[in-house]
C-alpha atoms as a PDB file:
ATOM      1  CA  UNK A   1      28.238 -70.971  75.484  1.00  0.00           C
ATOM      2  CA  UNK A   2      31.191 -72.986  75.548  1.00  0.00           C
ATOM      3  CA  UNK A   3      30.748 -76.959  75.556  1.00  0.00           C
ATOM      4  CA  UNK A   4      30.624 -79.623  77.746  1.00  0.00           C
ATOM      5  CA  UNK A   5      33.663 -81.270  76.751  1.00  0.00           C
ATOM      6  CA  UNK A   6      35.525 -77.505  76.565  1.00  0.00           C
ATOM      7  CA  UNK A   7      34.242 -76.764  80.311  1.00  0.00           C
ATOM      8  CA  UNK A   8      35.711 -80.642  81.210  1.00  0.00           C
ATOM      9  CA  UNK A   9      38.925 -79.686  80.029  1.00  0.00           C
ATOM     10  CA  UNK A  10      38.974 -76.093  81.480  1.00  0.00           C
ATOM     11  CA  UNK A  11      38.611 -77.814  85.018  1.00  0.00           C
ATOM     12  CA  UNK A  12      40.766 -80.637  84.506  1.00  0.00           C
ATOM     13  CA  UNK A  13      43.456 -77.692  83.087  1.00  0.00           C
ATOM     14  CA  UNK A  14      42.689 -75.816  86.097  1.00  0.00           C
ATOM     15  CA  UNK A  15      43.249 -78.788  88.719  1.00  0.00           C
ATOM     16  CA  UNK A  16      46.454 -79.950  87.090  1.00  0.00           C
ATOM     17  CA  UNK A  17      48.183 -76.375  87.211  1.00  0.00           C
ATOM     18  CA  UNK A  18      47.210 -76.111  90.798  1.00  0.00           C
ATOM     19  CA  UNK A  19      48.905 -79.535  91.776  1.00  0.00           C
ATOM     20  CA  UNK A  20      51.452 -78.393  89.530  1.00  0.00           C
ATOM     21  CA  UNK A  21      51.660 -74.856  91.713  1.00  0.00           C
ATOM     22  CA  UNK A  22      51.756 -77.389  94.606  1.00  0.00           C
ATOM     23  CA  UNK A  23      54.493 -79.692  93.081  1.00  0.00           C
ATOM     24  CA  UNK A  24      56.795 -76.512  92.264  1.00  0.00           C
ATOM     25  CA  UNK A  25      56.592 -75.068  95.616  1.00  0.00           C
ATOM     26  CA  UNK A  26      57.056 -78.305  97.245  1.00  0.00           C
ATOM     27  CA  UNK A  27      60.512 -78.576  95.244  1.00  0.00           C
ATOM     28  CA  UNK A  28      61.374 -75.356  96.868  1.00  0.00           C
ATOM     29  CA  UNK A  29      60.863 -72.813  94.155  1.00  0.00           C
ATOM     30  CA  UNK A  30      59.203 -69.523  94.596  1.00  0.00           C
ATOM     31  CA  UNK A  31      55.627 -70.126  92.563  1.00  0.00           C
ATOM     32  CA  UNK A  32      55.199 -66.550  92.390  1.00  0.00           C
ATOM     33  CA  UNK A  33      58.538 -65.417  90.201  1.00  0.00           C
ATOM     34  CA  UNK A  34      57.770 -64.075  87.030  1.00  0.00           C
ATOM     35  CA  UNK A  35      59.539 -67.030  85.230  1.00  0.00           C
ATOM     36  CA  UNK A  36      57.264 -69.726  87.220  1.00  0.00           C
ATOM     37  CA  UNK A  37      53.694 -67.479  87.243  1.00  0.00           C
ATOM     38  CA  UNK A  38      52.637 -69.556  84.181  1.00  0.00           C
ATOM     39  CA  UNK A  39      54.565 -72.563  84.499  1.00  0.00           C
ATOM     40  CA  UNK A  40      51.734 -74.868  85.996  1.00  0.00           C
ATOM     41  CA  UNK A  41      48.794 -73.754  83.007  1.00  0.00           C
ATOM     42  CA  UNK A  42      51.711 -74.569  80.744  1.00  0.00           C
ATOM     43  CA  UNK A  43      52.515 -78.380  82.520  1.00  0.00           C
ATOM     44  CA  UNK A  44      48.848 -78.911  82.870  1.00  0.00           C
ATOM     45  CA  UNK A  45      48.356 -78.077  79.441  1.00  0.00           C
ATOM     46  CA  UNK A  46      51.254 -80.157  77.579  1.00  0.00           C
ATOM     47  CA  UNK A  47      50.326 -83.061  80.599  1.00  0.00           C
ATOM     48  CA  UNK A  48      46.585 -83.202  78.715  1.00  0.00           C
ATOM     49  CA  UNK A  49      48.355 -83.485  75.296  1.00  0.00           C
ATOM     50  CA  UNK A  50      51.051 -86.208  75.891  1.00  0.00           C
ATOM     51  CA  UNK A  51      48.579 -88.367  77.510  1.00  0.00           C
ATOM     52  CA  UNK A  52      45.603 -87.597  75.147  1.00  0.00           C
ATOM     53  CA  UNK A  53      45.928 -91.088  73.646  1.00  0.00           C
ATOM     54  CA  UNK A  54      43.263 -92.087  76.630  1.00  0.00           C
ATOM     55  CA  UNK A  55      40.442 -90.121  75.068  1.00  0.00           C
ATOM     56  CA  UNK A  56      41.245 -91.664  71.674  1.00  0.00           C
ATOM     57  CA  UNK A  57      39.926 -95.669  69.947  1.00  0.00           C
ATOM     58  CA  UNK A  58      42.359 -96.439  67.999  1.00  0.00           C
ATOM     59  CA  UNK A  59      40.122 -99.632  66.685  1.00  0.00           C
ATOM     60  CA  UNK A  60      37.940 -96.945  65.102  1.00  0.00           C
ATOM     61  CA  UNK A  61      41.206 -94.698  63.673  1.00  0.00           C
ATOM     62  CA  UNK A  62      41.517 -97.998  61.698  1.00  0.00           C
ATOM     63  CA  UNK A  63      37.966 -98.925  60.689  1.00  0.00           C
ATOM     64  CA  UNK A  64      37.216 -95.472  59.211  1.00  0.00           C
ATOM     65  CA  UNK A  65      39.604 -96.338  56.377  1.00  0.00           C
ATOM     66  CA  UNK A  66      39.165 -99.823  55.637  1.00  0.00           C
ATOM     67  CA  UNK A  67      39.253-101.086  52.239  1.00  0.00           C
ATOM     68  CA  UNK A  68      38.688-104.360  50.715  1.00  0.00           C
ATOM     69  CA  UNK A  69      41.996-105.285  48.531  1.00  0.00           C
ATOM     70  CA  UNK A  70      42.777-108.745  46.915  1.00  0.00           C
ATOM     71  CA  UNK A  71      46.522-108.185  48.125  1.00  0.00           C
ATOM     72  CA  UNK A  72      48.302-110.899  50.149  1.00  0.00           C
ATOM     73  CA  UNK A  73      52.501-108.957  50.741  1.00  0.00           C
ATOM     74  CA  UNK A  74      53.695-107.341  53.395  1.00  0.00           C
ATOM     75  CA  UNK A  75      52.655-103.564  53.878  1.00  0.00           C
ATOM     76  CA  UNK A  76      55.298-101.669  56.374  1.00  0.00           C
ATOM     77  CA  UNK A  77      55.191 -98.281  57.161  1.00  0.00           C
ATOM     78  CA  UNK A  78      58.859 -97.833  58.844  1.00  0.00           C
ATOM     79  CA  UNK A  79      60.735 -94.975  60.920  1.00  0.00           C
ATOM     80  CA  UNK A  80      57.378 -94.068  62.334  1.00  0.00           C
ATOM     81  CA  UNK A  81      58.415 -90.844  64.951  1.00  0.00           C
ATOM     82  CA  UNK A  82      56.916 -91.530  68.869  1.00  0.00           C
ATOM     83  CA  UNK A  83      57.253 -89.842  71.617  1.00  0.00           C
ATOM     84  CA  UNK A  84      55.786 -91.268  75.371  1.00  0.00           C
ATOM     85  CA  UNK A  85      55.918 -90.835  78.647  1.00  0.00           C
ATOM     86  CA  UNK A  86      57.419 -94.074  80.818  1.00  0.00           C
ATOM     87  CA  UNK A  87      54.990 -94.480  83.446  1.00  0.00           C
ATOM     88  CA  UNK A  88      57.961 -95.517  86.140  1.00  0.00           C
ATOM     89  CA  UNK A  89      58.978 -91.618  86.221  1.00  0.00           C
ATOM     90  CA  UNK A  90      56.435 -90.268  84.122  1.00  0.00           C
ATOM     91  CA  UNK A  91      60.247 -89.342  81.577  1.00  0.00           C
ATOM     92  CA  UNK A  92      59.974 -88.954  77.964  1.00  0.00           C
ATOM     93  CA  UNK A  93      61.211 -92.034  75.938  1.00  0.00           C
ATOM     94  CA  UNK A  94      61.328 -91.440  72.164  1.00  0.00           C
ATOM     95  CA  UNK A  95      62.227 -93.606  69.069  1.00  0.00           C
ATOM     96  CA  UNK A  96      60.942 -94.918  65.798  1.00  0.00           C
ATOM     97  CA  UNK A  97      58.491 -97.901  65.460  1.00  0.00           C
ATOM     98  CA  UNK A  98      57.995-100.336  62.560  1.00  0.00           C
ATOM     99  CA  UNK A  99      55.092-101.629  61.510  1.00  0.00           C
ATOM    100  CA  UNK A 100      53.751-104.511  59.080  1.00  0.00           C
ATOM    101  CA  UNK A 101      51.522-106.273  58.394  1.00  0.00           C
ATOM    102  CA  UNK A 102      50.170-108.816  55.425  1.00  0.00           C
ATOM    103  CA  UNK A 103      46.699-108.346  54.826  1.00  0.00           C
ATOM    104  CA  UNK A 104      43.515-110.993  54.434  1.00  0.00           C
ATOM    105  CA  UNK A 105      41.480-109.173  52.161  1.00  0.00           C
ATOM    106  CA  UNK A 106      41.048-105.231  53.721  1.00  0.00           C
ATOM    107  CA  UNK A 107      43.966-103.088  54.038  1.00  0.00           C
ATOM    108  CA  UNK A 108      43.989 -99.701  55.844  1.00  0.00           C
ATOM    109  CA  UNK A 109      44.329 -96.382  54.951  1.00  0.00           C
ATOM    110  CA  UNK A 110      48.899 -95.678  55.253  1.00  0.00           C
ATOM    111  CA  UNK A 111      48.540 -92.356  57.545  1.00  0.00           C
ATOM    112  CA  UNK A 112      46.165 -94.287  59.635  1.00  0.00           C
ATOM    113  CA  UNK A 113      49.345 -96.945  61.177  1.00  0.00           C
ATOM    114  CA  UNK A 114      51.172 -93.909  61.977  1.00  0.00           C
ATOM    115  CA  UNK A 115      48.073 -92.604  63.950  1.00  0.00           C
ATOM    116  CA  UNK A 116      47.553 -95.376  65.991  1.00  0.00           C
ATOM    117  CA  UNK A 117      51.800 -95.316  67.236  1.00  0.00           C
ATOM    118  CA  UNK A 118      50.013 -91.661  68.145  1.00  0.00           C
ATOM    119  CA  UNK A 119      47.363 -93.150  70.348  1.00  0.00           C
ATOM    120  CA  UNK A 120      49.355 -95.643  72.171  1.00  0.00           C
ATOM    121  CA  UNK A 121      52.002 -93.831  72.497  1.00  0.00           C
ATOM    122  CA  UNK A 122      50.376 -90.572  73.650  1.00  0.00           C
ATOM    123  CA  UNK A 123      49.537 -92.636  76.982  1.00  0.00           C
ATOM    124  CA  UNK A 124      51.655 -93.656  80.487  1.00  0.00           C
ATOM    125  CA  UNK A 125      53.694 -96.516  78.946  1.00  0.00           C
ATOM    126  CA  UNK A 126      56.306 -98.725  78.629  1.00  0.00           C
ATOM    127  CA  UNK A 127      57.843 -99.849  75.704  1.00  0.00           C
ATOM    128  CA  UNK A 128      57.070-103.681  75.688  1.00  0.00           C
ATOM    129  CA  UNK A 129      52.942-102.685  76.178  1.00  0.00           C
ATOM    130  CA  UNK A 130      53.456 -99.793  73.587  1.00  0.00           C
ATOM    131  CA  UNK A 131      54.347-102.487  71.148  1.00  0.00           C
ATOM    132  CA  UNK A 132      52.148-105.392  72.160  1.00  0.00           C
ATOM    133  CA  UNK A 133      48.993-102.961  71.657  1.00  0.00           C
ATOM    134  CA  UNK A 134      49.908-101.753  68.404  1.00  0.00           C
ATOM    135  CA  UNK A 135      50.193-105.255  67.205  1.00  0.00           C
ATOM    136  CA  UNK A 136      46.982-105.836  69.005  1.00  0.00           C
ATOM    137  CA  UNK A 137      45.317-103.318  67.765  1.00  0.00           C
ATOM    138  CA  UNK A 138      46.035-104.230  63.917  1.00  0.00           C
ATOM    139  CA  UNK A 139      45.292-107.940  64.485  1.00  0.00           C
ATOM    140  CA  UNK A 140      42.363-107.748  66.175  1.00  0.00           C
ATOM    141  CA  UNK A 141      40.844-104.696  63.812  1.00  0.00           C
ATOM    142  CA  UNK A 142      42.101-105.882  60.124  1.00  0.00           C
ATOM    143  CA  UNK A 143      42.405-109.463  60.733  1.00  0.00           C
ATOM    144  CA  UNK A 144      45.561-109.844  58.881  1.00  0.00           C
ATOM    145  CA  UNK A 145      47.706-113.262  57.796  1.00  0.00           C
ATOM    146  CA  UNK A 146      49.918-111.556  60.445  1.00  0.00           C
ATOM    147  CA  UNK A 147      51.632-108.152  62.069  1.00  0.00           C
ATOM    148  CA  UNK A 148      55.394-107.364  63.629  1.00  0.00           C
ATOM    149  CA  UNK A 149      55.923-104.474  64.940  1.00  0.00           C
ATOM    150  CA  UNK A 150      59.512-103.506  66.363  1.00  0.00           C
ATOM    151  CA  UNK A 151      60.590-100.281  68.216  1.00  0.00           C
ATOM    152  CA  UNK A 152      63.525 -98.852  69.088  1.00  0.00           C
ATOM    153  CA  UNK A 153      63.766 -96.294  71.602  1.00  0.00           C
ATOM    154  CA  UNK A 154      65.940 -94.305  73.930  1.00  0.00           C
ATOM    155  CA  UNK A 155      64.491 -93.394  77.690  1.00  0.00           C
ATOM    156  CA  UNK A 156      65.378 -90.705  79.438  1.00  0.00           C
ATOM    157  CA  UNK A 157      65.057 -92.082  83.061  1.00  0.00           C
ATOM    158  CA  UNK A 158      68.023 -94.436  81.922  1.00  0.00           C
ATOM    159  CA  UNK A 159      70.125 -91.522  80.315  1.00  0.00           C
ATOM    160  CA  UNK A 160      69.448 -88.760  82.721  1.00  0.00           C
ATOM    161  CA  UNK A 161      68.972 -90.216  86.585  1.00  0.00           C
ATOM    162  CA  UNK A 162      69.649 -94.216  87.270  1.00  0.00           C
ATOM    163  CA  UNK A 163      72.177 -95.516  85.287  1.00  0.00           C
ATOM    164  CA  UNK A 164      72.724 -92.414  83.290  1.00  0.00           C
ATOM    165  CA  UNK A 165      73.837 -94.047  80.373  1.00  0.00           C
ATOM    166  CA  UNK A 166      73.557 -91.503  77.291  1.00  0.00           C
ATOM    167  CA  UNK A 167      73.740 -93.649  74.628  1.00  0.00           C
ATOM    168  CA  UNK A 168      71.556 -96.975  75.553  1.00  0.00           C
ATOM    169  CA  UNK A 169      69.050 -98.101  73.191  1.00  0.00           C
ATOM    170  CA  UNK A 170      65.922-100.523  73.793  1.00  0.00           C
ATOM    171  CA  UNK A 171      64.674-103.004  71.137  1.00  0.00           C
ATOM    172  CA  UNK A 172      60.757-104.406  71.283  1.00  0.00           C
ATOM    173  CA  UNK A 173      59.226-106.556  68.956  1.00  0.00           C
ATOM    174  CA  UNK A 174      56.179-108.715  69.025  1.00  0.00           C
ATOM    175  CA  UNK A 175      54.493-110.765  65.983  1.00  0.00           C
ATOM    176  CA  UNK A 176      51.801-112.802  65.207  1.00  0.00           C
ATOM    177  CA  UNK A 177      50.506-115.381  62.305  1.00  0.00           C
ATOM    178  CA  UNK A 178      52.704-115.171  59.120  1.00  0.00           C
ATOM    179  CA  UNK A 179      55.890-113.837  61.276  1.00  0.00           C
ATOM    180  CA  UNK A 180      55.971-116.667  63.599  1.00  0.00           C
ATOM    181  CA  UNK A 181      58.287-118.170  60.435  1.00  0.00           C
ATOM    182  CA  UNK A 182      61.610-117.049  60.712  1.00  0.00           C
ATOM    183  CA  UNK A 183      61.658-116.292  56.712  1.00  0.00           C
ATOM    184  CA  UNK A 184      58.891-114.340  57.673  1.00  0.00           C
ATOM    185  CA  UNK A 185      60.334-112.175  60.543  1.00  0.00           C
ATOM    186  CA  UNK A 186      63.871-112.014  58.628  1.00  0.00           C
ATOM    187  CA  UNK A 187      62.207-110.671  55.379  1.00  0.00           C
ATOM    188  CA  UNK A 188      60.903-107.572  57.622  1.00  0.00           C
ATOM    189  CA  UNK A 189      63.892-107.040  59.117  1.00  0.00           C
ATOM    190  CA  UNK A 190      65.870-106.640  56.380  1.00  0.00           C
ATOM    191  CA  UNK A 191      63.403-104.299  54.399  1.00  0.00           C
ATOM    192  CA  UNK A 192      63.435-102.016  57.787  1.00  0.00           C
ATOM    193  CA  UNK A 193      67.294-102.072  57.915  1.00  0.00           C
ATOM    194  CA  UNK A 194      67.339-100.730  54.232  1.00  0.00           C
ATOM    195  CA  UNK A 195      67.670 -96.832  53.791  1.00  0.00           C
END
């Protein structure tokens, strides 16, 4: 017998493809050539993973691997890969985010900063909340000295309708405690710009 949380996401599977059918038809396609017979399972079904961040708590990604560490230095994990949705056209917008922070007695598990970019990002956004939350997130779970996160990314809904501009990029960042000093903010920078 298949569970509760299985049969939830059969019928919300099932209700997305049909609005989907709906949406397709609506556009003027034929829903029932052989090229479009599976189309709306296959929406429904990527829909439910790009926005899967909802049914994820990020705040407990990072308490699962929290360790207490006597280590006061900036830890960045850099070139972290995203990929979102921008809730304006419901467009992917994709980049790499940066994340530090310097720790006040626990640090957290590497993989687990990566994971939480997953979570956020794996929700309707836009870029300036996407980066806000992450810093959020990691100063309201590890109580750091401080956190900076920056994130570059490139939307479609400016490169492929509106402005159309191919090769635009948008820059976020957001910071708290220790990187409200310049020497601070500059010190991360450069260690992100290094390859």
């Amino acid at each position: 017998m298949p569970s509760t949380d299985s049969t939830i996401a059969n019928q919300t599977t099932s209700i997305l493809a049909d609005n989907y059918k709906n949406i397709i038809r609506l556009l003027g396609e034929d829903t029932d050539r052989e090229g479009l017979l599976d189309t709306p399972e296959r929406v429904a079904k990527a829909m439910q993973f790009l926005t899967s961040g909802y049914s994820q708590n990020p705040e407990e990604i990072l308490q699962k691997a929290l360790f207490k560490e006597d280590y006061k230095q900036m830890v960045i994990v850099k070139d972290i890969d995203f990929y979102s949705l921008c809730e304006h056209h419901m467009l992917p917008f994709w980049g790499k985010a940066h994340v530090a922070y310097i720790p006040n007695g626990y640090i957290t598990g590497l993989s687990k900063i990566p994971r939480i970019v997953d979570v956020f990002s794996r929700r309707l956004q836009v870029q300036e909340r996407l980066t806000t939350q992450i810093k959020d997130c990691l100063q309201n779970t590890l109580n750091p000295l401080g956190v900076m996160v920056v994130i570059e990314a490139q939307h479609m809904c400016m490169q492929m309708r509106g402005v159309q501009k191919q090769n635009s990029t948008t820059t976020t960042s957001d910071f708290t405690g220790a990187f409200n000093q310049a020497k601070t903010r500059e010190e991360f920078i450069n260690l992100i710009r290094q390859r």
